[in-house]
C-alpha atoms as a PDB file:
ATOM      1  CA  UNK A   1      -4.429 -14.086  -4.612  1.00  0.00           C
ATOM      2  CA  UNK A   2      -6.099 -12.151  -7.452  1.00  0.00           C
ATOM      3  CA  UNK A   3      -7.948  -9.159  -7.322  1.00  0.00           C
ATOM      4  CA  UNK A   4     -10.853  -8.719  -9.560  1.00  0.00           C
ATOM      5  CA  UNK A   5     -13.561  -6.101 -10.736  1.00  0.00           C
ATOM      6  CA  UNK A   6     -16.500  -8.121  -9.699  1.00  0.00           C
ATOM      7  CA  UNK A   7     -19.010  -5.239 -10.964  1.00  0.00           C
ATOM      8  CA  UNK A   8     -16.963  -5.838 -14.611  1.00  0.00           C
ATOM      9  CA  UNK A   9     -15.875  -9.370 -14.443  1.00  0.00           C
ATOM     10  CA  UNK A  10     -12.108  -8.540 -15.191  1.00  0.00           C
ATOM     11  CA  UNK A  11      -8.927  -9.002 -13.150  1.00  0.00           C
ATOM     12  CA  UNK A  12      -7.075  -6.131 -11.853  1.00  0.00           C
ATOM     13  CA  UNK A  13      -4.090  -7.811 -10.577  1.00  0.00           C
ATOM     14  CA  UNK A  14      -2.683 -11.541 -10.871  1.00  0.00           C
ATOM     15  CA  UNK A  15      -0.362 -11.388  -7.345  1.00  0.00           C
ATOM     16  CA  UNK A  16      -2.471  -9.746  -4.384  1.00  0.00           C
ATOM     17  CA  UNK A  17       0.016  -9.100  -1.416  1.00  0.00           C
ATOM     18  CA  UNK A  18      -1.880  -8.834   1.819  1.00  0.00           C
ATOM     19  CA  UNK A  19       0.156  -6.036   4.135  1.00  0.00           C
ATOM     20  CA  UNK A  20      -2.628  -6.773   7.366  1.00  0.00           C
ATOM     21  CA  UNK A  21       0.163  -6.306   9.948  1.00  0.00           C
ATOM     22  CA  UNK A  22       1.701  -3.126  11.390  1.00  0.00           C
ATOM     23  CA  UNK A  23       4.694  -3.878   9.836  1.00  0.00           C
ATOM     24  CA  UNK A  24       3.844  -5.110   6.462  1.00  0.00           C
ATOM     25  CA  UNK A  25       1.933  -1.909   6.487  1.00  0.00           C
ATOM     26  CA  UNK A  26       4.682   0.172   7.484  1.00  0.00           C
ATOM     27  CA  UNK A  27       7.120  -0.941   5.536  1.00  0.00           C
ATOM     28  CA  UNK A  28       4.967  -1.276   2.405  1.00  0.00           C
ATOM     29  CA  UNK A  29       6.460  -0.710  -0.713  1.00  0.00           C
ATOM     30  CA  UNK A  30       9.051   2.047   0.576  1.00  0.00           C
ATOM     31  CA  UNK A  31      12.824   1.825  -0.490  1.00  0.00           C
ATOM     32  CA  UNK A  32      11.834  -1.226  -3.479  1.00  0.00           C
ATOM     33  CA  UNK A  33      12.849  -0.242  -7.001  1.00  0.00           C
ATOM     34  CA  UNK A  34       9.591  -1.528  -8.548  1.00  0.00           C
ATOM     35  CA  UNK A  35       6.864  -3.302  -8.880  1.00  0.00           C
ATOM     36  CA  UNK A  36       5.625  -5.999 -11.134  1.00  0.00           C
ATOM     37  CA  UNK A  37       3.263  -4.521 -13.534  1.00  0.00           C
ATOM     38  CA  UNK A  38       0.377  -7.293 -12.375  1.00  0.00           C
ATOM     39  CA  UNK A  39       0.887  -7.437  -8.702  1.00  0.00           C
ATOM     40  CA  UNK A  40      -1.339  -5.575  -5.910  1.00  0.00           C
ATOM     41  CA  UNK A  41      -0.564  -4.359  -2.248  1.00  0.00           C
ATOM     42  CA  UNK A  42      -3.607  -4.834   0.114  1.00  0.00           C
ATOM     43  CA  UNK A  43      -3.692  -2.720   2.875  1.00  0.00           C
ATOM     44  CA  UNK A  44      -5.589  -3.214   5.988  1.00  0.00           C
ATOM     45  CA  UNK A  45      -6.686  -1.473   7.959  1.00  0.00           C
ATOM     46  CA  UNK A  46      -6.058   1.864   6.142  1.00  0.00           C
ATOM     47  CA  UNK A  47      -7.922   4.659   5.111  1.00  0.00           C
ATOM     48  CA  UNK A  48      -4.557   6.938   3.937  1.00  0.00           C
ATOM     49  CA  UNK A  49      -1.316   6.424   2.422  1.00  0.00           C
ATOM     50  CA  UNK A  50       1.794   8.583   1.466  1.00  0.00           C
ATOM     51  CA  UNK A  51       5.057   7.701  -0.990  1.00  0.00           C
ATOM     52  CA  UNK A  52       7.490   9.122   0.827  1.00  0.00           C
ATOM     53  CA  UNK A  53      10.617   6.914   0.266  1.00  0.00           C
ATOM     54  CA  UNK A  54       9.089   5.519  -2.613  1.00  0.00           C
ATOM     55  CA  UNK A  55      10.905   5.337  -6.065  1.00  0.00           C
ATOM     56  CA  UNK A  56       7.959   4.773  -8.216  1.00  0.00           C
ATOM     57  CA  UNK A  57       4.810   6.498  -8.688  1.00  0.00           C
ATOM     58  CA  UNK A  58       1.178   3.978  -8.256  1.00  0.00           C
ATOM     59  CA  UNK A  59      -2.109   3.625  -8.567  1.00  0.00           C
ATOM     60  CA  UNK A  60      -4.356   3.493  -5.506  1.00  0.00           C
ATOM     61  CA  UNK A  61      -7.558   2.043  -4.840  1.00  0.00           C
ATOM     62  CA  UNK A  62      -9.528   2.969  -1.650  1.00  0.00           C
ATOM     63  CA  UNK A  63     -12.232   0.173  -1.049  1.00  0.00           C
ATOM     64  CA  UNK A  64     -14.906   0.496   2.591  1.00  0.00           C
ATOM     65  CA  UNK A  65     -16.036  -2.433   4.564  1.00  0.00           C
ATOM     66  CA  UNK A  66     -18.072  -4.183   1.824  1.00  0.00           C
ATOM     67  CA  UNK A  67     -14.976  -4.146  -0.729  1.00  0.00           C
ATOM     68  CA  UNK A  68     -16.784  -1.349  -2.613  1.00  0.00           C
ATOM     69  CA  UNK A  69     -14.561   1.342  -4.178  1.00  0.00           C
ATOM     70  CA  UNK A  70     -14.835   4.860  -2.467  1.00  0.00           C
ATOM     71  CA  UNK A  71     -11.717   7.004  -4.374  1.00  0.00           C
ATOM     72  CA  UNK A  72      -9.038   6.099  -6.934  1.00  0.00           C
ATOM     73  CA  UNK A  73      -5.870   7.813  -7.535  1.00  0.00           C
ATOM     74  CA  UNK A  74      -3.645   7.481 -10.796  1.00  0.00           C
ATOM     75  CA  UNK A  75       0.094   7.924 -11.109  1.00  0.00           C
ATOM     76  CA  UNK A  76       0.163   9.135  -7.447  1.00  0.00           C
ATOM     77  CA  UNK A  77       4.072  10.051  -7.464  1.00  0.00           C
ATOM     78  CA  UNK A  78       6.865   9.323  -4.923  1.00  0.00           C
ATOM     79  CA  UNK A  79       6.953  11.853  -1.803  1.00  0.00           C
ATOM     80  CA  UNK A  80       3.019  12.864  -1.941  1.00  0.00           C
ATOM     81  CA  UNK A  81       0.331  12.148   0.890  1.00  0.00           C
ATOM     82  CA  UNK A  82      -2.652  10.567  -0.943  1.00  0.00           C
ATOM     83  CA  UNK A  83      -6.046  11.553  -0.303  1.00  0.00           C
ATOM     84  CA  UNK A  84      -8.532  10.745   2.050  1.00  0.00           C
ATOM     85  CA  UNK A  85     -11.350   8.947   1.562  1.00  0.00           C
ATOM     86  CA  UNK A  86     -13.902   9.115   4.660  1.00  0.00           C
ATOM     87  CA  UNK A  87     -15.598   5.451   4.282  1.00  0.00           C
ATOM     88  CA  UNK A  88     -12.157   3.956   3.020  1.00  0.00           C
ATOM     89  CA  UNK A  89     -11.384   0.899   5.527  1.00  0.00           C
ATOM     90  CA  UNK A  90      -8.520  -0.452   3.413  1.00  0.00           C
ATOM     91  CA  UNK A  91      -5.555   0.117   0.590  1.00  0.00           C
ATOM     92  CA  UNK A  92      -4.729  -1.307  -2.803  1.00  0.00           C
ATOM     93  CA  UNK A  93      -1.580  -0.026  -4.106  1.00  0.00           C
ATOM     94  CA  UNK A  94      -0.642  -1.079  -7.640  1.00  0.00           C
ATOM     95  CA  UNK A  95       2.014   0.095 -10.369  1.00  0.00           C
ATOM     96  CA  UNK A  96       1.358   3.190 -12.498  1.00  0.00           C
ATOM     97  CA  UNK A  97      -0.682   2.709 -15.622  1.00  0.00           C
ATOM     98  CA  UNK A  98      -2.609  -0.381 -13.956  1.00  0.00           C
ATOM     99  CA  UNK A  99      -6.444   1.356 -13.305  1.00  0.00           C
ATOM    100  CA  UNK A 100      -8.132   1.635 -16.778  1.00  0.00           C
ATOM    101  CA  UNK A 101     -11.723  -0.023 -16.381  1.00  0.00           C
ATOM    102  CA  UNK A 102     -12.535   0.836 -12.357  1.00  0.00           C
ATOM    103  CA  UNK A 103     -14.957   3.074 -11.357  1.00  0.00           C
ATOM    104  CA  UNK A 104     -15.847   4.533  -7.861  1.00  0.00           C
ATOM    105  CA  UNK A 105     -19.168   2.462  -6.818  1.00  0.00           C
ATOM    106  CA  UNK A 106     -17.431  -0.893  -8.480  1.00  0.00           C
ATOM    107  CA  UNK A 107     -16.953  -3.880  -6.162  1.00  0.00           C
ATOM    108  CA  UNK A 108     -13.897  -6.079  -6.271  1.00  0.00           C
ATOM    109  CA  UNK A 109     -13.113  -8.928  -4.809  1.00  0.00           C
ATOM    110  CA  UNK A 110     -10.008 -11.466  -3.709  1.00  0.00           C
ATOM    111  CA  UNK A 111     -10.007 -14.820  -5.108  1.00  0.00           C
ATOM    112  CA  UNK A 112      -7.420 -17.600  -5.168  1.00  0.00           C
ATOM    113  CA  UNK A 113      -5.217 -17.694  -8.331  1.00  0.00           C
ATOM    114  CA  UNK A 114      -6.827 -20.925  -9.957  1.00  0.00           C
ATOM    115  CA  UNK A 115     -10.377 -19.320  -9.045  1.00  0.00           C
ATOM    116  CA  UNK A 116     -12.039 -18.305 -11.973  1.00  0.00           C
ATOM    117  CA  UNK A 117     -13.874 -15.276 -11.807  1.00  0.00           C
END
């Protein structure tokens, strides 16, 4: 899947991961070496994360119900608790350096790869 900026017409990230179970939320990106620059890691439910046994520092997105983005964190490093977003329902985690034209009070959106936006 893709994830796009629907308020600014521009894709975030090429390869959206969906981490909906307990696991795939648990284990999340701990203990991996990296992550492509233009891949995504949906999480959901969620309204916190932390890096602990993480090895690379991310960009987080915190969307509510109606995919609408309530708080955004840059270069959030390995071993911190990110903040906390009251009306966050879910998660994107994406590589450092990815977040350059989101806004709080953007929507985005999850489309199929050949979807155009």
């Amino acid at each position: 899947m893709k994830l796009i900026n629907s308020t600014r017409g521009t894709v975030i990230a090429q390869d959206l991961i969906k981490a909906h179970s307990f696991w795939s939320r648990f284990k999340g990106l701990m203990l991996k070496r990296d992550m492509p620059h233009d891949a995504a890691l949906h999480l959901r439910p969620c309204s916190s994360i932390h890096t602990f046994f993480m090895k690379f520092s991310i960009d987080v997105i915190y969307i509510d119900e109606q995919n609408v983005v309530v708080g955004i964190e840059k270069h959030l490093e390995p071993g911190k608790i990110g903040g906390r977003f009251k009306s966050a329902r879910s998660v994107i985690e994406l590589p450092a350096g990815t977040l350059r034209d989101l806004s709080t009070g953007d929507t985005v959106a999850f489309a199929e790869k050949n979807q155009a936006i």
